[in-house]
Protein backbone atom coordinates (compact mmCIF):
# COMPACT_ATOMS: atom_id res chain seq x y z
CA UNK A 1 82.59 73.90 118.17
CA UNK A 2 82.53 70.39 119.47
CA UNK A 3 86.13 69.17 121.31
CA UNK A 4 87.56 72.99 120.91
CA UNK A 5 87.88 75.73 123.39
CA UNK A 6 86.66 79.11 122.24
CA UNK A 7 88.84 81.42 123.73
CA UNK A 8 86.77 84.84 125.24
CA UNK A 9 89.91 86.25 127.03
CA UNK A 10 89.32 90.17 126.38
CA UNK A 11 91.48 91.73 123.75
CA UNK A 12 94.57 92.80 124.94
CA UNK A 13 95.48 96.41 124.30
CA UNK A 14 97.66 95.81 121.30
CA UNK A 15 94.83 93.44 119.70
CA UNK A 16 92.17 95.60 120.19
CA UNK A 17 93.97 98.72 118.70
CA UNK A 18 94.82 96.19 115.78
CA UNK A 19 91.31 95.22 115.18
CA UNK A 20 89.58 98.58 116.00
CA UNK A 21 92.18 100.01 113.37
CA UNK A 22 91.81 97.54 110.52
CA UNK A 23 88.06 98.11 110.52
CA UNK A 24 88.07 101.95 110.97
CA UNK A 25 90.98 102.44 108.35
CA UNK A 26 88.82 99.96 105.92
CA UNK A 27 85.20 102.00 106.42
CA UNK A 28 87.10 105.29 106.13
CA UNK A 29 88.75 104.56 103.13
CA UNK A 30 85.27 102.55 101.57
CA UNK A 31 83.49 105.67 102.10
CA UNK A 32 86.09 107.98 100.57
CA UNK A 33 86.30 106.18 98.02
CA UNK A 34 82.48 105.59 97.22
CA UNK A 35 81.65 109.44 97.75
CA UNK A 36 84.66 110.07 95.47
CA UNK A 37 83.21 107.94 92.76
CA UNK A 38 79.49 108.72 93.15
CA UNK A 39 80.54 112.81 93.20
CA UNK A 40 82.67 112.64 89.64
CA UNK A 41 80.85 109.57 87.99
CA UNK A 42 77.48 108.64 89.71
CA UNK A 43 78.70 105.60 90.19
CA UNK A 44 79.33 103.53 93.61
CA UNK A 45 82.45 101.80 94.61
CA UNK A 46 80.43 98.52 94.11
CA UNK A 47 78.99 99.14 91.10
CA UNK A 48 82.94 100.19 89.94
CA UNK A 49 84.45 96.74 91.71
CA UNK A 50 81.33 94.86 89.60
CA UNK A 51 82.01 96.66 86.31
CA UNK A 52 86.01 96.27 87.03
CA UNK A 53 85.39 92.82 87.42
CA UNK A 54 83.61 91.92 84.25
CA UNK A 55 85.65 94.05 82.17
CA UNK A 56 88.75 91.25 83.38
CA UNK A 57 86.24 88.31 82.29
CA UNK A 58 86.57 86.45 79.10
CA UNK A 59 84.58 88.52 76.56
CA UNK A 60 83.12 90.71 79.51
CA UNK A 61 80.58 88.23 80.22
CA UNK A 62 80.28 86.08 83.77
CA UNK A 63 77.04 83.94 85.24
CA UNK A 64 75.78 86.10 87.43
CA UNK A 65 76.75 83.49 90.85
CA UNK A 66 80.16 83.70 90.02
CA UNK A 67 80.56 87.25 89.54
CA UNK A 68 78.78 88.13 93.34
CA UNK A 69 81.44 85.63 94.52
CA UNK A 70 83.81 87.41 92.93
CA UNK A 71 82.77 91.26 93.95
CA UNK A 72 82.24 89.60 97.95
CA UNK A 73 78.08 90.67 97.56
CA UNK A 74 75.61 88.29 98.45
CA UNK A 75 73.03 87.06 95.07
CA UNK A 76 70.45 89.37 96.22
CA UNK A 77 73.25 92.49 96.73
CA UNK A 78 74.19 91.72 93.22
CA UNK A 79 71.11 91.19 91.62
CA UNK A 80 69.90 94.89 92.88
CA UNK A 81 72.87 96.47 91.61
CA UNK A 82 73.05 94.93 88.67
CA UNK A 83 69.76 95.87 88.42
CA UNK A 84 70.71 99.66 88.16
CA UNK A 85 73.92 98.97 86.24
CA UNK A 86 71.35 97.52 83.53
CA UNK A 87 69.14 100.19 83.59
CA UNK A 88 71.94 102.75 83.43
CA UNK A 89 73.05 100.84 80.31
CA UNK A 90 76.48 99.98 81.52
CA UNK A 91 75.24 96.21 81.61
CA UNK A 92 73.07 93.68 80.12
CA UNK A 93 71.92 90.20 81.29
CA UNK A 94 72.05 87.10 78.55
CA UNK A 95 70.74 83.72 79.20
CA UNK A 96 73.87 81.01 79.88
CA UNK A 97 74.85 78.97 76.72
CA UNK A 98 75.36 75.79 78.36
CA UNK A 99 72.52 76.33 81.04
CA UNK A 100 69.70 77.82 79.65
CA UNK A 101 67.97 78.73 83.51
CA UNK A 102 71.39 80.68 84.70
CA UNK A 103 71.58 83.90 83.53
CA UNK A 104 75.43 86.18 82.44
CA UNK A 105 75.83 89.61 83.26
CA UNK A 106 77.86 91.22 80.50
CA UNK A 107 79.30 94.53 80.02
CA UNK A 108 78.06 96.81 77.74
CA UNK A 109 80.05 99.67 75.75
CA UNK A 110 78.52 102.36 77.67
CA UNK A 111 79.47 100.32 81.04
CA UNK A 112 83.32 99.91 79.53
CA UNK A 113 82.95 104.04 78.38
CA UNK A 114 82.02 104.42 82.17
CA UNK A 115 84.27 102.05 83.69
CA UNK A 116 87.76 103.95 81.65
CA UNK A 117 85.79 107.27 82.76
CA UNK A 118 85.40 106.38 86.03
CA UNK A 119 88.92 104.24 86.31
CA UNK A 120 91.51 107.12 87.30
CA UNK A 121 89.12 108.68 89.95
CA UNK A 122 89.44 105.22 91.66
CA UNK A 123 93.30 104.99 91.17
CA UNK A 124 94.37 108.31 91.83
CA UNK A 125 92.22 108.22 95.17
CA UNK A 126 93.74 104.46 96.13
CA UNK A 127 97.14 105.75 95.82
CA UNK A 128 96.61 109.00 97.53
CA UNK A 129 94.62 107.59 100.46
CA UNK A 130 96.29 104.29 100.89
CA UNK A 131 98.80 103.26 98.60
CA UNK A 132 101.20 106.34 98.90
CA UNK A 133 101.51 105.91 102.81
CA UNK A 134 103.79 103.11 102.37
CA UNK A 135 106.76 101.92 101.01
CA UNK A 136 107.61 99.03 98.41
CA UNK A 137 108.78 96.87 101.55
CA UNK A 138 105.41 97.73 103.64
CA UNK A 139 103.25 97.21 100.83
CA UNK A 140 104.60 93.26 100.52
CA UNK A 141 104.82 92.63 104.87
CA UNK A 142 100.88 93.90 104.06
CA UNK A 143 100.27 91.81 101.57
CA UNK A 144 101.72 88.83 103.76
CA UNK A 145 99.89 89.41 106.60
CA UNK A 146 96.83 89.55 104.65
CA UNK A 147 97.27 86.00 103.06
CA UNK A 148 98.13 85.25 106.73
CA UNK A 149 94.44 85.90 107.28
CA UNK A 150 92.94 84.70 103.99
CA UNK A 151 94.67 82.54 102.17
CA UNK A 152 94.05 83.33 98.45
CA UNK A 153 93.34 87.34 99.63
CA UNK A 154 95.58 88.92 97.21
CA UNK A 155 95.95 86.32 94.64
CA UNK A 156 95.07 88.56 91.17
């Protein structure tokens, strides 16, 4: 970073407990979550985020770059899971319409039968593990401090 100071102070107590926490609260409840799904519905919590997604797309259906944008995996992450979404039958791939090299990953019935299967697993174990811990007033200060960090971060 040319004309900037880095700053490498050590974290302060307070800032290190803040950090240490947001990471070990958000790999706790990942795991949870992903064992939860795998144990009722053999399905991962990424494979559920990528089939939650498409089933919010127009007609199910999204180019494949778009949709590892919007499930935060890289194009090779994506492309192996949808890989075994496809050969579960929960997905398909279709050429683009209007660019015949890019490829859509669409949702299949099966992968909509799975996703409304696999759908109140996920809820009931977001609410019980996370959601249910705060009130309607902590929920929103979270919510701010997270577009604090990432502008756009809960935008729906």
């Amino acid at each position: 970073m040319q004309g900037s100071r880095v700053n490498t102070t050590p974290l302060a107590r307070t800032e290190l407990s803040a950090w240490r926490g947001l990471l070990r609260a958000y790999g706790a409840l990942v795991h949870d979550l992903d064992a939860e799904l795998r144990a009722a519905h053999d399905l991962s919590l990424h494979e559920y985020e990528v089939l939650l997604v498409l089933g919010e797309a127009p007609e199910q259906r999204m180019r494949m770059s778009d949709l590892a944008t919007a499930a935060l995996l890289s194009q090779s992450g994506l492309t192996r899971l949808v890989d075994r979404l496809v050969e579960a039958g929960s997905m398909e791939r279709t050429r683009c319409e209007d660019d015949r090299r890019g490829l859509n990953a669409e949702l299949t019935r099966a992968g909509r039968v799975r996703l409304e299967q696999a759908r109140p697993t996920h809820l009931a174990g977001v609410r019980s593990r996370f959601l249910d811990r705060f009130d309607e007033a902590e929920l929103g200060a979270l919510a701010g401090f997270w577009e604090r960090v990432l502008p756009g971060a809960t935008a729906e």
